[in-house]
C-alpha atoms as a PDB file:
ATOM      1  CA  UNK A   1     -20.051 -30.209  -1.345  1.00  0.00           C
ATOM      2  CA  UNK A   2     -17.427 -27.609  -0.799  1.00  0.00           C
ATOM      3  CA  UNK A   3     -18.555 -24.907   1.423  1.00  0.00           C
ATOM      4  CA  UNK A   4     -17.471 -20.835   2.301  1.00  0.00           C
ATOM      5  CA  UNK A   5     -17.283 -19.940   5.837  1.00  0.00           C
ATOM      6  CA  UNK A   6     -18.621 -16.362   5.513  1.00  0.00           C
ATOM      7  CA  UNK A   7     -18.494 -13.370   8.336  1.00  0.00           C
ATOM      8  CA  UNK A   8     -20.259 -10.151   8.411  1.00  0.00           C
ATOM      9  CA  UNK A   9     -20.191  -8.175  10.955  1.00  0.00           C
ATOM     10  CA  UNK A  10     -22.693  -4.589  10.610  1.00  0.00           C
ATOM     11  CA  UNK A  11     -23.306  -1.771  12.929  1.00  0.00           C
ATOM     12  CA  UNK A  12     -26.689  -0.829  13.742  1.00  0.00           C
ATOM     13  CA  UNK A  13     -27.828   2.725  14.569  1.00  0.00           C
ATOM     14  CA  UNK A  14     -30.653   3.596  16.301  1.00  0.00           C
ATOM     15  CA  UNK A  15     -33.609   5.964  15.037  1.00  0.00           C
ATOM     16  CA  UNK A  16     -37.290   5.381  16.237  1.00  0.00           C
ATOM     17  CA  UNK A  17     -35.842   1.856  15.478  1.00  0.00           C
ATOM     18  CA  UNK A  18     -32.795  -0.304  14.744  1.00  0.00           C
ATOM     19  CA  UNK A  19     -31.967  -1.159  11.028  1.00  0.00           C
ATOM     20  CA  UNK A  20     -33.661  -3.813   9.394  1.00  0.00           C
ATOM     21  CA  UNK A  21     -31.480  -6.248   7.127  1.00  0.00           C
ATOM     22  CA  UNK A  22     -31.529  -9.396   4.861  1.00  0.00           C
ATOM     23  CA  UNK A  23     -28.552 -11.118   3.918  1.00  0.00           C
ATOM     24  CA  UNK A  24     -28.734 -13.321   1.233  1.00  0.00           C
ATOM     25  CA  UNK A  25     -26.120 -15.820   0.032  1.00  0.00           C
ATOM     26  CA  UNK A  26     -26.417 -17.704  -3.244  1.00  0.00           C
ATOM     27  CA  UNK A  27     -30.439 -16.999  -3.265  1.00  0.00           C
ATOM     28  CA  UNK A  28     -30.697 -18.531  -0.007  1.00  0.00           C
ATOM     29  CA  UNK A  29     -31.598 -16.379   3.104  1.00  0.00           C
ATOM     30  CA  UNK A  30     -29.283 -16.467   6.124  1.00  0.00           C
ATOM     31  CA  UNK A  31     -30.129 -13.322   8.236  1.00  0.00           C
ATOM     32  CA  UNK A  32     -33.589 -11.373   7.910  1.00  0.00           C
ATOM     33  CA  UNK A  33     -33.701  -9.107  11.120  1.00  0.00           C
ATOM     34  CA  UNK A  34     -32.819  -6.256  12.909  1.00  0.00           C
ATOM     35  CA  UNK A  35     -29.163  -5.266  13.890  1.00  0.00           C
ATOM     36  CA  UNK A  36     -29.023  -3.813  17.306  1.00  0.00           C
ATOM     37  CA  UNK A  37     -25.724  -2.652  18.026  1.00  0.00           C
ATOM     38  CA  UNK A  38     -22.315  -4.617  16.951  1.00  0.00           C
ATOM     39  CA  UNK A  39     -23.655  -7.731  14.924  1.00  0.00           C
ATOM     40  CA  UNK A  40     -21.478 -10.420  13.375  1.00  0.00           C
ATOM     41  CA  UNK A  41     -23.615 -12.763  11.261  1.00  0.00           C
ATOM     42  CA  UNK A  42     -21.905 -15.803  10.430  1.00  0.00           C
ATOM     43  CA  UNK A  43     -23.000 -18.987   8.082  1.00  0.00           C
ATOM     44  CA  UNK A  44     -21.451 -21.473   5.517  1.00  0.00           C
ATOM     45  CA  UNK A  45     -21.998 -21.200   1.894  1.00  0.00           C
ATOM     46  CA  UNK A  46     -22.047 -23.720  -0.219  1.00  0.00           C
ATOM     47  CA  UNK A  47     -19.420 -22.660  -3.102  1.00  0.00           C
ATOM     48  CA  UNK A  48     -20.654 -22.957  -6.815  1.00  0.00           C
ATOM     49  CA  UNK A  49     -18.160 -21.704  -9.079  1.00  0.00           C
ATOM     50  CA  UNK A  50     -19.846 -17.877  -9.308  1.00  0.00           C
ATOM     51  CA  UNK A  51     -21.083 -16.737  -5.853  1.00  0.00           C
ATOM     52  CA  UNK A  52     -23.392 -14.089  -4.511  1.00  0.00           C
ATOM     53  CA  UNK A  53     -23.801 -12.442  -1.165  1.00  0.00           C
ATOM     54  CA  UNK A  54     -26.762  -9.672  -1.130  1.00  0.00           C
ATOM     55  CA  UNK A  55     -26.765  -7.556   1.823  1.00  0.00           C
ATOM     56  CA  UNK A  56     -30.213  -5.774   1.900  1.00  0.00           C
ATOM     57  CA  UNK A  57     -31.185  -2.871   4.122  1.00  0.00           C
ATOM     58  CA  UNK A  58     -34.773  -2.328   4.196  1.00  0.00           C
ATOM     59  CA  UNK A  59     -37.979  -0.344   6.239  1.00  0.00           C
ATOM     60  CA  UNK A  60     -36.524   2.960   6.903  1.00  0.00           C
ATOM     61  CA  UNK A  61     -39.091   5.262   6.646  1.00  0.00           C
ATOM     62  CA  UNK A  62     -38.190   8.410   4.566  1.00  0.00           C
ATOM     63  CA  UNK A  63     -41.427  10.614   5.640  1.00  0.00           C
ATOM     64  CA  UNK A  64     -44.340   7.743   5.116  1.00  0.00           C
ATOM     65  CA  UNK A  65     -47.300   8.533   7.754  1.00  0.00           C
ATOM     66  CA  UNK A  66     -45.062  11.235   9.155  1.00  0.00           C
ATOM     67  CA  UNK A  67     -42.330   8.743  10.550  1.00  0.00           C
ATOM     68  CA  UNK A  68     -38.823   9.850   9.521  1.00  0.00           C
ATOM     69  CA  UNK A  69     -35.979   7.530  10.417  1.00  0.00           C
ATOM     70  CA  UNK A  70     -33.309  10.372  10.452  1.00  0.00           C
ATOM     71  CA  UNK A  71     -33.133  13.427  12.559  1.00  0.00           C
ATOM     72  CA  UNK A  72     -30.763  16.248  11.484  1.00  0.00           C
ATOM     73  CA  UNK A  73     -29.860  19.771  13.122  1.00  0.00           C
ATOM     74  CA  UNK A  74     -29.175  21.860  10.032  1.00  0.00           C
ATOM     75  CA  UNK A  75     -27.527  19.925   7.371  1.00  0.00           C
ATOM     76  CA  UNK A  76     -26.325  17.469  10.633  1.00  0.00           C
ATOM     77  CA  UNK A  77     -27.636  14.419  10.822  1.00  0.00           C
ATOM     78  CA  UNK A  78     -27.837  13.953  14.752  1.00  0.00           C
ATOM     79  CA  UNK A  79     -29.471  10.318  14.448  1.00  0.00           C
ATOM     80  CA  UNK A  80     -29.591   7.920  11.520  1.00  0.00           C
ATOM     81  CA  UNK A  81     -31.146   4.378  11.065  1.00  0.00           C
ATOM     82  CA  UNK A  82     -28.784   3.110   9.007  1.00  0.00           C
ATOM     83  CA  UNK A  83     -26.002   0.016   8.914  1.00  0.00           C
ATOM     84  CA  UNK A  84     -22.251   0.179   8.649  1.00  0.00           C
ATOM     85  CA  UNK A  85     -20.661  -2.558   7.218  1.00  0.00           C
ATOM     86  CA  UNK A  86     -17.316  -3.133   9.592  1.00  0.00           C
ATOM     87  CA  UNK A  87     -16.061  -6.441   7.602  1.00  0.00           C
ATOM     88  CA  UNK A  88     -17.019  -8.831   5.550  1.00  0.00           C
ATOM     89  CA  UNK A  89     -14.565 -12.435   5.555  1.00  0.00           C
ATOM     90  CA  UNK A  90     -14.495 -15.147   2.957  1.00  0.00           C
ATOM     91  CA  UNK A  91     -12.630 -17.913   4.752  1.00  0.00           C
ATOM     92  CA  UNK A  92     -11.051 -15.873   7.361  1.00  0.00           C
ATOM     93  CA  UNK A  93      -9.621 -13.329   4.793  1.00  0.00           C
ATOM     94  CA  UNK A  94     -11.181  -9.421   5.152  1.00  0.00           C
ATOM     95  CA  UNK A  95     -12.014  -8.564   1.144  1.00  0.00           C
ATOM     96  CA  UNK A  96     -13.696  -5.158   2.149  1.00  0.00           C
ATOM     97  CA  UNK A  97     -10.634  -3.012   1.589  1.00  0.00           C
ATOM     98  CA  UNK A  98     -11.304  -4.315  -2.139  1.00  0.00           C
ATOM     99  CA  UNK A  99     -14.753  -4.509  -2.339  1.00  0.00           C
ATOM    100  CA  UNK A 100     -15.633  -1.367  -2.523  1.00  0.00           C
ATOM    101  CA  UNK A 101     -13.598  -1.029  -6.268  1.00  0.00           C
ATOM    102  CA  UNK A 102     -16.244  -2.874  -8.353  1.00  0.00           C
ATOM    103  CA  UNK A 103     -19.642  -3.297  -5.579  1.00  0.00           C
ATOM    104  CA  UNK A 104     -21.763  -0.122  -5.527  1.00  0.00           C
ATOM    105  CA  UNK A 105     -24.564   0.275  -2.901  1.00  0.00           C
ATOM    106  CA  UNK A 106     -27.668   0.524  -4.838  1.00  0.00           C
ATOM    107  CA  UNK A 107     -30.491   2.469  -3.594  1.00  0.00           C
ATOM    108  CA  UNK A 108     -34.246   1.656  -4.059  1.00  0.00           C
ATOM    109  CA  UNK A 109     -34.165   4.897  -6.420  1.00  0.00           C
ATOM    110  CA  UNK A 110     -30.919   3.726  -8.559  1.00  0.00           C
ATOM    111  CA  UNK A 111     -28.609   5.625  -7.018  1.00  0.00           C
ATOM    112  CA  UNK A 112     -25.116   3.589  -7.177  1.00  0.00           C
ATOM    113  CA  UNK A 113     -23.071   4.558  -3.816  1.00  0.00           C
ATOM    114  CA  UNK A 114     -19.606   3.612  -2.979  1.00  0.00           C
ATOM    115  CA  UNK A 115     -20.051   3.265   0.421  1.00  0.00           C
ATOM    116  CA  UNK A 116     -19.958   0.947   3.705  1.00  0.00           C
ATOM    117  CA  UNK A 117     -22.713   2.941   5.597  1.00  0.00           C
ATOM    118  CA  UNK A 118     -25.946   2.077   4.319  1.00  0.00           C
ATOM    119  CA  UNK A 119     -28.470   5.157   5.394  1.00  0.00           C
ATOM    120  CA  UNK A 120     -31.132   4.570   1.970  1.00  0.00           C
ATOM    121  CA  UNK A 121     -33.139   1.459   1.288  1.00  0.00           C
ATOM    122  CA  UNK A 122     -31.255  -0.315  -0.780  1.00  0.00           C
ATOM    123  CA  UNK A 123     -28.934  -3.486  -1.320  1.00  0.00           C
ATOM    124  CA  UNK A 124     -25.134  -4.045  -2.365  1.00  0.00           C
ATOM    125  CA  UNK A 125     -24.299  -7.414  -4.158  1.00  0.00           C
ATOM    126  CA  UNK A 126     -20.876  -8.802  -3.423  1.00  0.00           C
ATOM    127  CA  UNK A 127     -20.067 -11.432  -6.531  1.00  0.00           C
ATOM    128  CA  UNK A 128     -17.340 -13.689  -6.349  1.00  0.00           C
ATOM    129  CA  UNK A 129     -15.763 -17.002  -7.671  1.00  0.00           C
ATOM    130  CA  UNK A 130     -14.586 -20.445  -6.357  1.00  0.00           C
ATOM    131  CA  UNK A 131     -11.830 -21.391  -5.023  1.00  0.00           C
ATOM    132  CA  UNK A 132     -12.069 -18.576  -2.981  1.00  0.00           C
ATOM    133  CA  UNK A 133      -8.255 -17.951  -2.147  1.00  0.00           C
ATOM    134  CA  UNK A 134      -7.629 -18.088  -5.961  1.00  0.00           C
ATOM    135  CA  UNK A 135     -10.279 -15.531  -6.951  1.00  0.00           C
ATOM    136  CA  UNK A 136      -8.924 -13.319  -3.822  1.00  0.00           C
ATOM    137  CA  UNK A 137      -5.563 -13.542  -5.397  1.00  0.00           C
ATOM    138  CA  UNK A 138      -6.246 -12.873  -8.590  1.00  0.00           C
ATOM    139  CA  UNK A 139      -8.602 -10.321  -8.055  1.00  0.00           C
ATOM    140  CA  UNK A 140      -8.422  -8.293  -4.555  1.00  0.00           C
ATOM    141  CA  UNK A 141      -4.618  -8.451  -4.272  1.00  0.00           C
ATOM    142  CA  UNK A 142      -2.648  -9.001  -7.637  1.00  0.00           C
ATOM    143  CA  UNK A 143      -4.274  -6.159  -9.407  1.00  0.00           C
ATOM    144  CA  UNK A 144      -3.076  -3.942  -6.696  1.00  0.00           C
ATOM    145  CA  UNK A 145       0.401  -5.564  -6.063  1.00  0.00           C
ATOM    146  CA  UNK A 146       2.688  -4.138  -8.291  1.00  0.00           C
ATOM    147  CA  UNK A 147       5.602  -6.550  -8.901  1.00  0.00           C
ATOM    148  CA  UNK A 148       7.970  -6.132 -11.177  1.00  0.00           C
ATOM    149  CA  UNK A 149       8.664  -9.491 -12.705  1.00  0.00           C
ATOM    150  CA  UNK A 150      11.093  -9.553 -15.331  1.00  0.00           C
ATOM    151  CA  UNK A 151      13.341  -8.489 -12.218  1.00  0.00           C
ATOM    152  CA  UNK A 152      12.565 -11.635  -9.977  1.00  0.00           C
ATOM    153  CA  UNK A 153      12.243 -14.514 -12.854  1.00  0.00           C
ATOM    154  CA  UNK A 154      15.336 -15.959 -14.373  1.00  0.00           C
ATOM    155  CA  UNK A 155      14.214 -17.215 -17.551  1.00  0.00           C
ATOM    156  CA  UNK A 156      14.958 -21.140 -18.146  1.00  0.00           C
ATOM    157  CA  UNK A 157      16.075 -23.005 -21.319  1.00  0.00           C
ATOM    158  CA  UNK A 158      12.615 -24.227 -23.168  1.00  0.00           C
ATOM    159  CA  UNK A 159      13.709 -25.228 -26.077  1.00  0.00           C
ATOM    160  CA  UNK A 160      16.137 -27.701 -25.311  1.00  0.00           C
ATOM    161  CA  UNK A 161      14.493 -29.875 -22.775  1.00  0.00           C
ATOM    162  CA  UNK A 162      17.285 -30.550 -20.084  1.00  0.00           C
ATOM    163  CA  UNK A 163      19.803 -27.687 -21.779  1.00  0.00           C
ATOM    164  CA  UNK A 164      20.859 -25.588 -18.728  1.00  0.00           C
ATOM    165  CA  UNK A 165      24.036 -23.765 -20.475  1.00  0.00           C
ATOM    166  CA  UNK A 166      22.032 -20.806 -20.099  1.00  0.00           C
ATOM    167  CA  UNK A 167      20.496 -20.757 -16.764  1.00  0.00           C
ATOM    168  CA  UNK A 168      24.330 -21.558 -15.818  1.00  0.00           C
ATOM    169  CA  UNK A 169      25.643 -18.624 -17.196  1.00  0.00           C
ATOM    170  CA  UNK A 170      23.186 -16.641 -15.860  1.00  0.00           C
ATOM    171  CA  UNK A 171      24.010 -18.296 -12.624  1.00  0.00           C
ATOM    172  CA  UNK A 172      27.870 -17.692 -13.064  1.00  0.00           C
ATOM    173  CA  UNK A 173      27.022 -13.545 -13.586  1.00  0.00           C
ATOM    174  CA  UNK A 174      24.847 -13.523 -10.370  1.00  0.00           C
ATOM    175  CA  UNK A 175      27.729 -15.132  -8.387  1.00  0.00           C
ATOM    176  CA  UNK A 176      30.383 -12.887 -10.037  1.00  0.00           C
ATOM    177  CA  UNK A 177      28.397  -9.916  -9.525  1.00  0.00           C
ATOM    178  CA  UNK A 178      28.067 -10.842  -5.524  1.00  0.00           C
ATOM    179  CA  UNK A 179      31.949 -11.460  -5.354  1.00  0.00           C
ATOM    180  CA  UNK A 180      32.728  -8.103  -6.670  1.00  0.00           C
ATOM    181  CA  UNK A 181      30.813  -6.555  -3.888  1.00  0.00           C
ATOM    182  CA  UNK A 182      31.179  -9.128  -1.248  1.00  0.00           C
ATOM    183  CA  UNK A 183      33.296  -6.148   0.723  1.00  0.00           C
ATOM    184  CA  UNK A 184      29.953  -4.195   1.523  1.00  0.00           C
ATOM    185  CA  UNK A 185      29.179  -7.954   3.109  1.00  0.00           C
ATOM    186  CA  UNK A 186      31.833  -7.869   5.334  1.00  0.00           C
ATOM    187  CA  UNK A 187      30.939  -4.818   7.017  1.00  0.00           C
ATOM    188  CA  UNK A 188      27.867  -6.102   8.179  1.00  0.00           C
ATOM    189  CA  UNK A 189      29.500  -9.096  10.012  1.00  0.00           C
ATOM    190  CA  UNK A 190      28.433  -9.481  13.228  1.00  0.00           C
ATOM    191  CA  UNK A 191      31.717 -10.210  15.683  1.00  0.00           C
END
């Protein structure tokens, strides 16, 4: 079985206690604990063909028997326990930067938050498909690419198997073209 090599890596901050998380890949658990500091949390994932990861943030304590897990001066919070989520890899390739344009944090109340710093109970669900350089491609980095492709593809012959009058002609315009301005070549010789 074909397998993901998957890295997290969180920041934990500190208030009464560190952050408590569960990360969850393909309904199996890999990490259930606290997150002291910088953590990376690596593991393989065996690849199905749709994948999950589930990155859970739970026990912060929002007032229960008088324990708040967040001190603020004002409308400044001076102390949080929450997690930041630095990176997350698929296969040594970062797909945070795109992410965050369809995966929502998701608090225990419904709230849907696009962010990386978890500070609410809550989970964010990162769903993606196998081969994991393919799905990457098509969906982290060609729908932000812009290319222009009419003005990189020559169009071949198809309907005349073997029938490259066209593609020669084409050929024959590209060359003529760089002739004609083969002087602004020149001046970039190196002597």
């Amino acid at each position: 079985m074909e397998t993901i090599d998957v890295v997290i890596t969180v920041q934990g901050h500190f208030c009464n206690d560190w952050p408590y998380i569960e990360v969850i890949g393909n309904d199996t658990i890999y990490f259930n604990g606290i997150v002291q500091e910088l953590q990376t949390i690596r593991f393989q994932l065996p690849a199905e063909v749709t994948n999950q990861i589930l990155i859970k943030h739970m026990n912060k304590c929002f007032g229960v028997n008088g324990v708040w897990d967040v001190e603020a001066i004002g409308n400044v919070i001076t102390k949080d326990r929450a997690v930041k989520l630095l990176n997350i890899e698929l296969n040594s390739v970062s797909i945070k930067n795109w992410m965050f344009d369809v995966c929502r944090f998701v608090t225990e109340d419904g709230d849907h938050l696009q962010t990386d710093y978890f500070g609410h109970n809550g989970n964010i669900s990162i769903e993606f498909g196998f081969p994991v350089y393919e799905w990457i491609i098509c969906n982290c980095v060609k729908p932000t690419a812009n290319p222009v492709a009419s003005k990189f593809i020559i169009n071949t012959t198809s309907d005349k198997l073997f029938n490259y009058t066209k593609d020669i002609e084409e050929l024959a315009e590209i060359e003529r073209i760089l002739n004609e301005h083969a002087h602004l070549f020149d001046q970039f010789a190196t002597v």
